[in-house]
N, C-alpha and C. Protein backbone atom coordinates (compact mmCIF):
# COMPACT_ATOMS: atom_id res chain seq x y z
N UNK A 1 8.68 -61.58 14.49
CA UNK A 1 7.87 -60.56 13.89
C UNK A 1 6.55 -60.50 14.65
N UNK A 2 6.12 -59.44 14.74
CA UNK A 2 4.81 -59.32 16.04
C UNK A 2 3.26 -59.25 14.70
N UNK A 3 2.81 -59.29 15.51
CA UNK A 3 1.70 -59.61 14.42
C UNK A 3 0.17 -59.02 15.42
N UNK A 4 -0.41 -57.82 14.54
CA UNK A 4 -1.16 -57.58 15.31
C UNK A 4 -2.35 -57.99 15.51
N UNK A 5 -3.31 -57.97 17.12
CA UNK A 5 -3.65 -58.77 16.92
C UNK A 5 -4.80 -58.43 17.00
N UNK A 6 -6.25 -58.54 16.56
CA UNK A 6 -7.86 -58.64 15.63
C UNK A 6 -8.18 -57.02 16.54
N UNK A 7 -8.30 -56.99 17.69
CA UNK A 7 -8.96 -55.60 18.29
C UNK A 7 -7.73 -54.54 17.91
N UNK A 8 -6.46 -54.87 17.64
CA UNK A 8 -5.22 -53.66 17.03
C UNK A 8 -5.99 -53.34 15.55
N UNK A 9 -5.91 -54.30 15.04
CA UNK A 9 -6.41 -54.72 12.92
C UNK A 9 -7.72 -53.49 13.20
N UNK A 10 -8.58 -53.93 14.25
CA UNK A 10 -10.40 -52.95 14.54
C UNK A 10 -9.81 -51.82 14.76
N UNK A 11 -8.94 -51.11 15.78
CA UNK A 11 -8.62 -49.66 16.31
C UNK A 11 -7.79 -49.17 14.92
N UNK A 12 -7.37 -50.24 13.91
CA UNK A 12 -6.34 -49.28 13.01
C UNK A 12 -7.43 -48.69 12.09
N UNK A 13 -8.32 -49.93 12.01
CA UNK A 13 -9.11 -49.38 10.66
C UNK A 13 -10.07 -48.51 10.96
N UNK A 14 -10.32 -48.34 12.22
CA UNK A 14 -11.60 -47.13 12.59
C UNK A 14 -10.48 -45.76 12.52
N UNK A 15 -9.56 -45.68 13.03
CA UNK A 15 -8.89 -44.79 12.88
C UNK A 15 -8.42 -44.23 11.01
N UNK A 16 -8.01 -44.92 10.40
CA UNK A 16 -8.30 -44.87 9.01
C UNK A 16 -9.43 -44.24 8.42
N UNK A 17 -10.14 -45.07 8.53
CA UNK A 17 -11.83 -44.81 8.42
C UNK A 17 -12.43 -43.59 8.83
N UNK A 18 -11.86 -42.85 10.09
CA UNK A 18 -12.20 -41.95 10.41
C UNK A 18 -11.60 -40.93 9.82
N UNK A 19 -10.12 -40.67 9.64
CA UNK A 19 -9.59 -39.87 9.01
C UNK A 19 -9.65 -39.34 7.66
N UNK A 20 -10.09 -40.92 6.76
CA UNK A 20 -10.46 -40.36 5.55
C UNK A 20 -12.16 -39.80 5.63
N UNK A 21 -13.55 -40.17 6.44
CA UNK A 21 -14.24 -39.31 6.43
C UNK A 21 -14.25 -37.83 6.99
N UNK A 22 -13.36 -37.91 7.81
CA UNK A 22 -12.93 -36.55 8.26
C UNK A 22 -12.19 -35.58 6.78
N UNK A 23 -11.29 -35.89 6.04
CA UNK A 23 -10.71 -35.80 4.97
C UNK A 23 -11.97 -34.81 4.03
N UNK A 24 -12.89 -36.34 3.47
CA UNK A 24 -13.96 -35.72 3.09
C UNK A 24 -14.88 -34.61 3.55
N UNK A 25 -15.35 -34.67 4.53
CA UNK A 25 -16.06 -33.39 5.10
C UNK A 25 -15.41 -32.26 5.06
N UNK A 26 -14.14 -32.22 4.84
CA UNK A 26 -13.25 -30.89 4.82
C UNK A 26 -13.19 -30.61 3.20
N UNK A 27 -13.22 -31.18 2.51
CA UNK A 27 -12.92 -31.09 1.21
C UNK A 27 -14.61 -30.71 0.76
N UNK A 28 -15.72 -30.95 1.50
CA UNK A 28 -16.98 -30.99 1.05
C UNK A 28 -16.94 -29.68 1.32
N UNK A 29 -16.96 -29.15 2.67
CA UNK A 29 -17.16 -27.86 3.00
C UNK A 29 -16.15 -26.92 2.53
N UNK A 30 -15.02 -27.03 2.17
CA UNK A 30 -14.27 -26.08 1.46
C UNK A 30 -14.86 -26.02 -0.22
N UNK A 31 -15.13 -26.78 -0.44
CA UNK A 31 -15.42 -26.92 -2.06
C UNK A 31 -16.92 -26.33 -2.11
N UNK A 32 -17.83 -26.33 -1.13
CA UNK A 32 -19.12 -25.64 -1.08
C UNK A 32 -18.76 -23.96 -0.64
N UNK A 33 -17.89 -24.00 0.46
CA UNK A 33 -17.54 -22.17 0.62
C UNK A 33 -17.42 -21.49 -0.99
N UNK A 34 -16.08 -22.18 -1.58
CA UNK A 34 -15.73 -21.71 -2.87
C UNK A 34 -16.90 -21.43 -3.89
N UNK A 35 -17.77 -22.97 -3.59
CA UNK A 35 -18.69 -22.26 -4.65
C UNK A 35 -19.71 -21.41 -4.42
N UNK A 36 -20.03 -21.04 -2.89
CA UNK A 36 -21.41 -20.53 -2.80
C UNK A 36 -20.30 -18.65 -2.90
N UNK A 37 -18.95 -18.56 -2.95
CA UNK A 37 -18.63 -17.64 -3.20
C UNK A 37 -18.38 -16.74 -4.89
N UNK A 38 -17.99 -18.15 -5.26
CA UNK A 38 -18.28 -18.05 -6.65
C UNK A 38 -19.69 -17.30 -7.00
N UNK A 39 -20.75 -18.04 -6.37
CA UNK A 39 -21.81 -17.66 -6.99
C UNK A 39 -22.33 -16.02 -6.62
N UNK A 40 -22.13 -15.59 -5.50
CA UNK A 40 -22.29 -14.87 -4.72
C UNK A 40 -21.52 -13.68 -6.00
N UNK A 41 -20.29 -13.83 -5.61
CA UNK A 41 -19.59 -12.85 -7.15
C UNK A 41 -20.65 -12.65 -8.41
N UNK A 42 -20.71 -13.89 -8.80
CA UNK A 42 -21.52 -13.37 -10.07
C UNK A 42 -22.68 -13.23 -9.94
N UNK A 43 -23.45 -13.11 -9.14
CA UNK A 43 -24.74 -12.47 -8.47
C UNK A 43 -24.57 -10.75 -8.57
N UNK A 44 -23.16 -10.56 -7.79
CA UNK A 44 -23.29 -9.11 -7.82
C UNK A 44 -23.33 -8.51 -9.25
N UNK A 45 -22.15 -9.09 -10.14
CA UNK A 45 -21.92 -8.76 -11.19
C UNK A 45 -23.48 -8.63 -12.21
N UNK A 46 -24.47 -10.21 -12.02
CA UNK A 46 -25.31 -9.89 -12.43
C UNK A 46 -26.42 -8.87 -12.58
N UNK A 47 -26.15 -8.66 -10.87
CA UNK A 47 -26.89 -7.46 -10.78
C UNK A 47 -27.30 -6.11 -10.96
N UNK A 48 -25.54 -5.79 -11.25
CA UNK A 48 -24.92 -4.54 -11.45
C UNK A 48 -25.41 -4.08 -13.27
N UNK A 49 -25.04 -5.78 -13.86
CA UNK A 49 -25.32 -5.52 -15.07
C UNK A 49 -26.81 -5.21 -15.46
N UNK A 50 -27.70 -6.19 -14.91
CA UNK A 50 -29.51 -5.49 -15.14
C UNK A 50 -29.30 -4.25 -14.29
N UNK A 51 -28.86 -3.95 -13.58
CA UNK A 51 -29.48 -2.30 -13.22
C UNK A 51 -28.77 -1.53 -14.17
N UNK A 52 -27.88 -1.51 -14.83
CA UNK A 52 -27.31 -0.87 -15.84
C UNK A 52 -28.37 -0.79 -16.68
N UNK A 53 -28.55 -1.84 -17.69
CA UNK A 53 -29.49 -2.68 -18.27
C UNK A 53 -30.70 -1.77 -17.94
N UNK A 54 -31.73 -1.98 -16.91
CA UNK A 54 -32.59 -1.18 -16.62
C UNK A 54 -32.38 0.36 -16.34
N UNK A 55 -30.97 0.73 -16.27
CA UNK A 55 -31.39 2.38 -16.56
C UNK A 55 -30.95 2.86 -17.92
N UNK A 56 -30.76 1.81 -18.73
CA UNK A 56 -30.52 2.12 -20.38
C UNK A 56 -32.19 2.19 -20.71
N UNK A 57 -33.09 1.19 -20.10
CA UNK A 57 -34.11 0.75 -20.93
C UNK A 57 -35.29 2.13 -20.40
N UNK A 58 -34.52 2.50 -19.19
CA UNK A 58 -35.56 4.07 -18.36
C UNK A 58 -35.52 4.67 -19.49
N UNK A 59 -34.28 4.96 -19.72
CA UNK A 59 -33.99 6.16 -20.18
C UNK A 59 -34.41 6.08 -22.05
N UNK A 60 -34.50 4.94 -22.43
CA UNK A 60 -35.03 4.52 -24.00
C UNK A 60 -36.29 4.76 -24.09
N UNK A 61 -36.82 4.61 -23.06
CA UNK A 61 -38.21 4.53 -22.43
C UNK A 61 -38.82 6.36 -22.78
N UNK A 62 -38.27 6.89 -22.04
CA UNK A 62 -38.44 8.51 -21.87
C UNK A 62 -38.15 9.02 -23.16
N UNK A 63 -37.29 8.50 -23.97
CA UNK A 63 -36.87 8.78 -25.29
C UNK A 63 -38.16 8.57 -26.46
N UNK A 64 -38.42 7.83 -26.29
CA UNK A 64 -39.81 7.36 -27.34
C UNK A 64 -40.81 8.02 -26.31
N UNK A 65 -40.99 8.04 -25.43
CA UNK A 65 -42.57 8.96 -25.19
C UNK A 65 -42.05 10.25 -25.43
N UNK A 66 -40.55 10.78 -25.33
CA UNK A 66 -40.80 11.95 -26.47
C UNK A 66 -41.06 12.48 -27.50
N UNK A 67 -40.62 11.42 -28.88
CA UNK A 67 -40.94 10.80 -30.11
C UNK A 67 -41.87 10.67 -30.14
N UNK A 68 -42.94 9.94 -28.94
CA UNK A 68 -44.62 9.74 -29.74
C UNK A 68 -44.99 11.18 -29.51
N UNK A 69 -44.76 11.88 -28.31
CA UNK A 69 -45.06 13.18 -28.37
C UNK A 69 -44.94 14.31 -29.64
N UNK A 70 -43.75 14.27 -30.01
CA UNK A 70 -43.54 14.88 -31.40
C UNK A 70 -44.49 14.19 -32.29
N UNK A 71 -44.34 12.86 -32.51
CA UNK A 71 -45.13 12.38 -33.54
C UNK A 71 -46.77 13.02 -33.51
N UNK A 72 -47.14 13.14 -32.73
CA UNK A 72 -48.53 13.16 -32.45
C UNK A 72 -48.96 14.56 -32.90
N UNK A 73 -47.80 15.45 -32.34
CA UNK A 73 -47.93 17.01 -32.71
C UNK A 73 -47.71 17.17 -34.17
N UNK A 74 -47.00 16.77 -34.64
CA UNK A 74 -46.74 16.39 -36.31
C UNK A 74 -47.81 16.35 -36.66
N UNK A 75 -48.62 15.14 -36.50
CA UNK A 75 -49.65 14.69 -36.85
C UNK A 75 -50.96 15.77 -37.24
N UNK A 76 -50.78 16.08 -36.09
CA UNK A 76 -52.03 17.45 -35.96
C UNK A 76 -51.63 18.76 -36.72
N UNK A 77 -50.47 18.69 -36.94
CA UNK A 77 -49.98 19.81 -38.11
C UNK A 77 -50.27 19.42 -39.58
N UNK A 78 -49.60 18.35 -39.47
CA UNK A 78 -50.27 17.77 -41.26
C UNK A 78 -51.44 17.56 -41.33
N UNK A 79 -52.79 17.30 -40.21
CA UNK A 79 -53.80 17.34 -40.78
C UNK A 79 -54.75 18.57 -40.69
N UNK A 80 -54.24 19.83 -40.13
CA UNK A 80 -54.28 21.26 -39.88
C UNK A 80 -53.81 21.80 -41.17
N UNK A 81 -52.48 21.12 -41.41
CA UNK A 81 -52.33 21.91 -42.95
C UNK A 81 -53.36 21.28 -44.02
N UNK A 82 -53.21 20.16 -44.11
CA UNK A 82 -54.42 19.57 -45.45
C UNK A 82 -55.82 19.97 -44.89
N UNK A 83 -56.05 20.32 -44.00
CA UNK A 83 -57.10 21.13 -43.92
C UNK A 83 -57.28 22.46 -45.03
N UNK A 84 -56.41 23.37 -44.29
CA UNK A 84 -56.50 24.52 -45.03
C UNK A 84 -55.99 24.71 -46.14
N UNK A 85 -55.26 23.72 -46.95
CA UNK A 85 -54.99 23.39 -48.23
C UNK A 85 -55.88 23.17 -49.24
N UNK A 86 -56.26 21.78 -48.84
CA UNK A 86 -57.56 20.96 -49.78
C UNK A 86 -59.16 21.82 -49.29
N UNK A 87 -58.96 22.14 -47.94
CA UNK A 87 -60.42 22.36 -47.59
C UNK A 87 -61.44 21.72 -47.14
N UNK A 88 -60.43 20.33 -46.52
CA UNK A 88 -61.19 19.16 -46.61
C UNK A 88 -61.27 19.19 -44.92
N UNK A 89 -61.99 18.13 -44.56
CA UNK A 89 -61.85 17.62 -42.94
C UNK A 89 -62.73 18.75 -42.14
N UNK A 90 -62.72 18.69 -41.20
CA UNK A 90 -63.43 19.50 -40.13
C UNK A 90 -63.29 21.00 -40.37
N UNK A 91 -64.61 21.75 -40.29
CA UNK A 91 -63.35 23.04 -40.49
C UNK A 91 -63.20 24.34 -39.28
C-alpha cells in the first residue's frame, strides 16, 4: 500500500483548500448579484408606487385649494347676506 508522502499530504490540502475558497467566492458573488437584484426590483416598484402616491396627493392638493376657494366665497356671501338682513357689519 503506498502511502503518501508529507509534500503529496501539503499539495492535496492546498488544492482542497483552494477549491473550497474558490467554492465560496462563487457562492458570495452569486448570492450578492441575486440580492442587489432583488433590491433593485423593489426599488422600481417602490418608486412607481410614491409617484403614483404623489400624483394622488397633486391632485388632492388642487382639490382642497378649490374647496378653500369656494369656502371663502361662501363666506363673503353669508356675511354680505347678514349684512343686508340684520343691518349689521360694515355697510
Amino acid at each position: 500500500m503506498d502511502v503518501l508522502t508529507e509534500p503529496q499530504a501539503w499539495v492535496l490540502m492546498g488544492v482542497f483548500a483552494t477549491a473550497i475558497f474558490g467554492m465560496l467566492t462563487w457562492q458570495t458573488v452569486s448570492f450578492n448579484r441575486a440580492l442587489r437584484t432583488s433590491i433593485d426590483g423593489l426599488r422600481d416598484v417602490m418608486d412607481a408606487r410614491f409617484g403614483a402616491i404623489d400624483g394622488r396627493l397633486d391632485r388632492l392638493e388642487t382639490k382642497v385649494d378649490r374647496l378653500e376657494t369656494k369656502v371663502d366665497g361662501l363666506d363673503r356671501d353669508v356675511q354680505a347676506l347678514t349684512r343686508h338682513v340684520f343691518g349689521t357689519g360694515r355697510g
